[in-house]
N, C-alpha and C. Protein backbone atom coordinates (compact mmCIF):
# COMPACT_ATOMS: atom_id res chain seq x y z
N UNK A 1 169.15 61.96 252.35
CA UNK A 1 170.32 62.81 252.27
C UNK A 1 171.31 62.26 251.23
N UNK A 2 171.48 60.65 251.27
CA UNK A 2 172.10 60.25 250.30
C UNK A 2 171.82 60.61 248.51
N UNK A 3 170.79 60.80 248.41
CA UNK A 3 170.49 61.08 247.31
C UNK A 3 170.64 62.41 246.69
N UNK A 4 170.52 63.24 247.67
CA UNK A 4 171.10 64.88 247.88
C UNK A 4 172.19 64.76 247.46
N UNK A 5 173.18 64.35 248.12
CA UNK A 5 174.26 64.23 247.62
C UNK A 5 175.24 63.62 246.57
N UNK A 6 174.56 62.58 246.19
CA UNK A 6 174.46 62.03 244.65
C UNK A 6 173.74 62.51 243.35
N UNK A 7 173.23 63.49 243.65
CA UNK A 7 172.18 64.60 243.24
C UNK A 7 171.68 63.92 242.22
N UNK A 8 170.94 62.94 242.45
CA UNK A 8 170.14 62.02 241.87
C UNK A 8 169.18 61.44 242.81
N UNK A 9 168.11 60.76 242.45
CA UNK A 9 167.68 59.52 243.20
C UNK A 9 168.36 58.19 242.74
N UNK A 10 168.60 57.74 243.64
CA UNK A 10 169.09 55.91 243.73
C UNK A 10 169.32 55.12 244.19
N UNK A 11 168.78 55.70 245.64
CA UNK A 11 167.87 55.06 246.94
C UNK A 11 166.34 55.24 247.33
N UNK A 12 165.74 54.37 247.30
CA UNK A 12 164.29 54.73 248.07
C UNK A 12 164.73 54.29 249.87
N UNK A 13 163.61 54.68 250.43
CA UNK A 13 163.86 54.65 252.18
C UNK A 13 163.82 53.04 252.45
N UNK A 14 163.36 52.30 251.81
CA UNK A 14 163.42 50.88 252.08
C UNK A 14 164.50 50.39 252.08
N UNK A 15 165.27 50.77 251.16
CA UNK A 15 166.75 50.34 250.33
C UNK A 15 167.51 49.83 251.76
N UNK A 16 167.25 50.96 252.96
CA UNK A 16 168.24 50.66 254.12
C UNK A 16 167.73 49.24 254.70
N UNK A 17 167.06 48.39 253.94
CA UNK A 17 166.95 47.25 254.64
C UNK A 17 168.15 45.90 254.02
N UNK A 18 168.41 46.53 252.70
CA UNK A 18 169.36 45.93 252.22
C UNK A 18 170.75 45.78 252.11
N UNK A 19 170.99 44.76 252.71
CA UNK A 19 172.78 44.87 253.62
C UNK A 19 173.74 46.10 252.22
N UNK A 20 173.79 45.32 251.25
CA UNK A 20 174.70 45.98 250.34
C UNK A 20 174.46 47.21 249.90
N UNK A 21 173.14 47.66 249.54
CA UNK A 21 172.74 49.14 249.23
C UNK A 21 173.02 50.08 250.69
N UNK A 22 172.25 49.07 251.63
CA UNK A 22 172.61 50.38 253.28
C UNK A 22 174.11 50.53 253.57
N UNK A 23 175.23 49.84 253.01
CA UNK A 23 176.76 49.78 253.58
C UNK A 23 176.74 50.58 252.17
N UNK A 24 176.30 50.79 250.80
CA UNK A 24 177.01 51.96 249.71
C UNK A 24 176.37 53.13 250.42
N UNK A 25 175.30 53.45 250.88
CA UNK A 25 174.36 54.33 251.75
C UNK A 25 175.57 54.80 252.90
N UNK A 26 175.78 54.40 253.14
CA UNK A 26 176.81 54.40 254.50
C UNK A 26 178.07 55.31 254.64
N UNK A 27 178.71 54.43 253.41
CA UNK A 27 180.13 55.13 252.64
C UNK A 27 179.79 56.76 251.41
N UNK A 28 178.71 56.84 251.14
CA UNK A 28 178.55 57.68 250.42
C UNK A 28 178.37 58.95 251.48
N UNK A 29 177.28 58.54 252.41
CA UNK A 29 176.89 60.18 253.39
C UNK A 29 178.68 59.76 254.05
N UNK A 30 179.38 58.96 254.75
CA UNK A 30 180.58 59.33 255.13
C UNK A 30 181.52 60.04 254.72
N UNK A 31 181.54 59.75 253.25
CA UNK A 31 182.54 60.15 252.49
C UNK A 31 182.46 61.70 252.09
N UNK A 32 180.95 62.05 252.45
CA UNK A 32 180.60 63.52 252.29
C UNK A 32 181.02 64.36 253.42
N UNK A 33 180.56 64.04 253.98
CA UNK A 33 180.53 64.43 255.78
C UNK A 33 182.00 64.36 256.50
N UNK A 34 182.47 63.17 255.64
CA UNK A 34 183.39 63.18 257.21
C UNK A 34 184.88 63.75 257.27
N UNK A 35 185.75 63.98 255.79
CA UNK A 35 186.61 64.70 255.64
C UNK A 35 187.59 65.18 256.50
N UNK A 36 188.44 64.15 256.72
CA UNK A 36 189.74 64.39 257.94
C UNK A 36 189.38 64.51 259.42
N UNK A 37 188.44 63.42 259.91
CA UNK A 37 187.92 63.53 260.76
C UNK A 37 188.50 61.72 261.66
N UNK A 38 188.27 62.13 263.05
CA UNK A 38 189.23 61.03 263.37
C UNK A 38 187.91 60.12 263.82
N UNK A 39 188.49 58.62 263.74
CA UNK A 39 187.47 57.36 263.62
C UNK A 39 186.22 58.21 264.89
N UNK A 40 186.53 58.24 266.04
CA UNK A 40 185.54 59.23 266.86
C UNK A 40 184.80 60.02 266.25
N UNK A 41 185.19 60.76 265.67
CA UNK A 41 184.36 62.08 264.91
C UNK A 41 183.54 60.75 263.54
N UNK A 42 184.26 60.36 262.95
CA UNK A 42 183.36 59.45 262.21
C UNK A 42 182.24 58.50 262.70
N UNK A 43 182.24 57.93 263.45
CA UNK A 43 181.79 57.06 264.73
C UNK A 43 179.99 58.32 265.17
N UNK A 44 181.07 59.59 265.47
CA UNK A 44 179.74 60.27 266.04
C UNK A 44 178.89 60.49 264.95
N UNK A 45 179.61 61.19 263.59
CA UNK A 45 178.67 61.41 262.32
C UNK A 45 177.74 60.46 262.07
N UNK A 46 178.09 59.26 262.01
CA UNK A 46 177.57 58.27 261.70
C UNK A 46 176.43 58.37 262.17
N UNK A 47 176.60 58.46 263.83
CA UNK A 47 175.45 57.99 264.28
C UNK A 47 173.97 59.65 264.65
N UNK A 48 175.02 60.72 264.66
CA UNK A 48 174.36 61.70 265.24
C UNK A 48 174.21 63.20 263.84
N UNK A 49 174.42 62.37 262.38
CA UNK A 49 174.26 63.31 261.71
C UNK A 49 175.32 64.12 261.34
N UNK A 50 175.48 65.00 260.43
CA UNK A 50 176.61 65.79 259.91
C UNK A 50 177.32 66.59 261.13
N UNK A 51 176.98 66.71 261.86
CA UNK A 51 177.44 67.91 262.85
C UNK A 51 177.75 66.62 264.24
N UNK A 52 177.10 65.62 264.27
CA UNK A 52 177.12 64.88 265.24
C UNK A 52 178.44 64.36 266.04
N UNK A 53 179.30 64.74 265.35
CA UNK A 53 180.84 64.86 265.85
C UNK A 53 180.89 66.38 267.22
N UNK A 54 179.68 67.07 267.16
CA UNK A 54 180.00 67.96 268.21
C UNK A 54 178.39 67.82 268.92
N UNK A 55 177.76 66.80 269.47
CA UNK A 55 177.12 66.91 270.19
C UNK A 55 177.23 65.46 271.15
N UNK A 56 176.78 65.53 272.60
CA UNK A 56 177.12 64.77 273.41
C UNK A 56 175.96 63.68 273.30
N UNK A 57 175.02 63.48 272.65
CA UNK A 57 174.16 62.38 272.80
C UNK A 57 174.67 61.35 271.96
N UNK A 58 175.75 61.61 271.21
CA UNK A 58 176.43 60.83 270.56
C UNK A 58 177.74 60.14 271.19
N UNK A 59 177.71 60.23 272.58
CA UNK A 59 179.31 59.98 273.25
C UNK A 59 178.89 58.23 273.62
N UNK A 60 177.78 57.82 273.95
CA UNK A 60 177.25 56.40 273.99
C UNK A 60 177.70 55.76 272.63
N UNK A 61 177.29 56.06 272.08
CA UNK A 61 178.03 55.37 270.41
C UNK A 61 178.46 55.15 270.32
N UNK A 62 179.80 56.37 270.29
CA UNK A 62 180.62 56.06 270.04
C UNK A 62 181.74 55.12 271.20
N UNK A 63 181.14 55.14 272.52
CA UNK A 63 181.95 54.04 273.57
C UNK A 63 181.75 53.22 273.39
N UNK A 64 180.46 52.75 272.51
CA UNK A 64 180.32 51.20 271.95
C UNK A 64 180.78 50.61 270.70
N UNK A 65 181.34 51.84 270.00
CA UNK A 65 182.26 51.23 268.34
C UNK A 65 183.56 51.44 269.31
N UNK A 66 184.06 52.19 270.15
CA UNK A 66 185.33 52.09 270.72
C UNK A 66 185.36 50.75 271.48
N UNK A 67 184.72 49.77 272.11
CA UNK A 67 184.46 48.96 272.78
C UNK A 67 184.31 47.60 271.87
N UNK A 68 183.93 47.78 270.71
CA UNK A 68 183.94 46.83 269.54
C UNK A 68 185.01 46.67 268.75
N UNK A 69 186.08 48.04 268.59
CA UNK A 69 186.96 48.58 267.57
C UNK A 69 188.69 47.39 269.14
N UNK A 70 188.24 47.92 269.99
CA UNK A 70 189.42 47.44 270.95
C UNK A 70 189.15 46.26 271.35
N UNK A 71 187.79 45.01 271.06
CA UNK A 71 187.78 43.92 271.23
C UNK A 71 188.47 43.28 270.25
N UNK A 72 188.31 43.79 268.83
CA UNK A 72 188.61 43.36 267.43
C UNK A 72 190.20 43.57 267.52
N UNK A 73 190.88 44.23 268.03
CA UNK A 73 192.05 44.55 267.69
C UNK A 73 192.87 43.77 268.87
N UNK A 74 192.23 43.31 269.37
CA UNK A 74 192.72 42.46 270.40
C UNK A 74 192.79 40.73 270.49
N UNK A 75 191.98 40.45 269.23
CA UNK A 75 191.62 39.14 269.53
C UNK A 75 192.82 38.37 267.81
């Protein structure tokens, strides 16, 4: 999808094994997708796809970046 949207190739599927290419991978489909959307709704995209901000198999996820996001902000 990343590449869709870069409307190029300049990822192969392996690439996601590589810390720095999978975190530009990351920020690129976000930055497409996620457009005024609150850390939750980003959180769900992330994990459940473009639309994944409105489906519930994504509510585990995101209680575990909320659960990571309020340890971090705490310590």
């Amino acid at each position: 999808d990343v590449n869709r949207i870069l409307g190029y190739n300049r990822y192969c599927y392996t690439d996601r094994w590589d810390k720095d290419k999978s975190r530009n991978m990351a920020w690129t489909y976000l930055r497409h997708y996620v457009k005024s959307k609150t850390i939750e709704q980003q959180a769900k995209i992330f994990n459940g796809g473009p639309k994944g901000y409105k489906k519930k198999s994504t509510e585990k996820y995101w209680l575990k970046i909320r659960k990571e996001l309020t340890t971090c902000a705490n310590s």
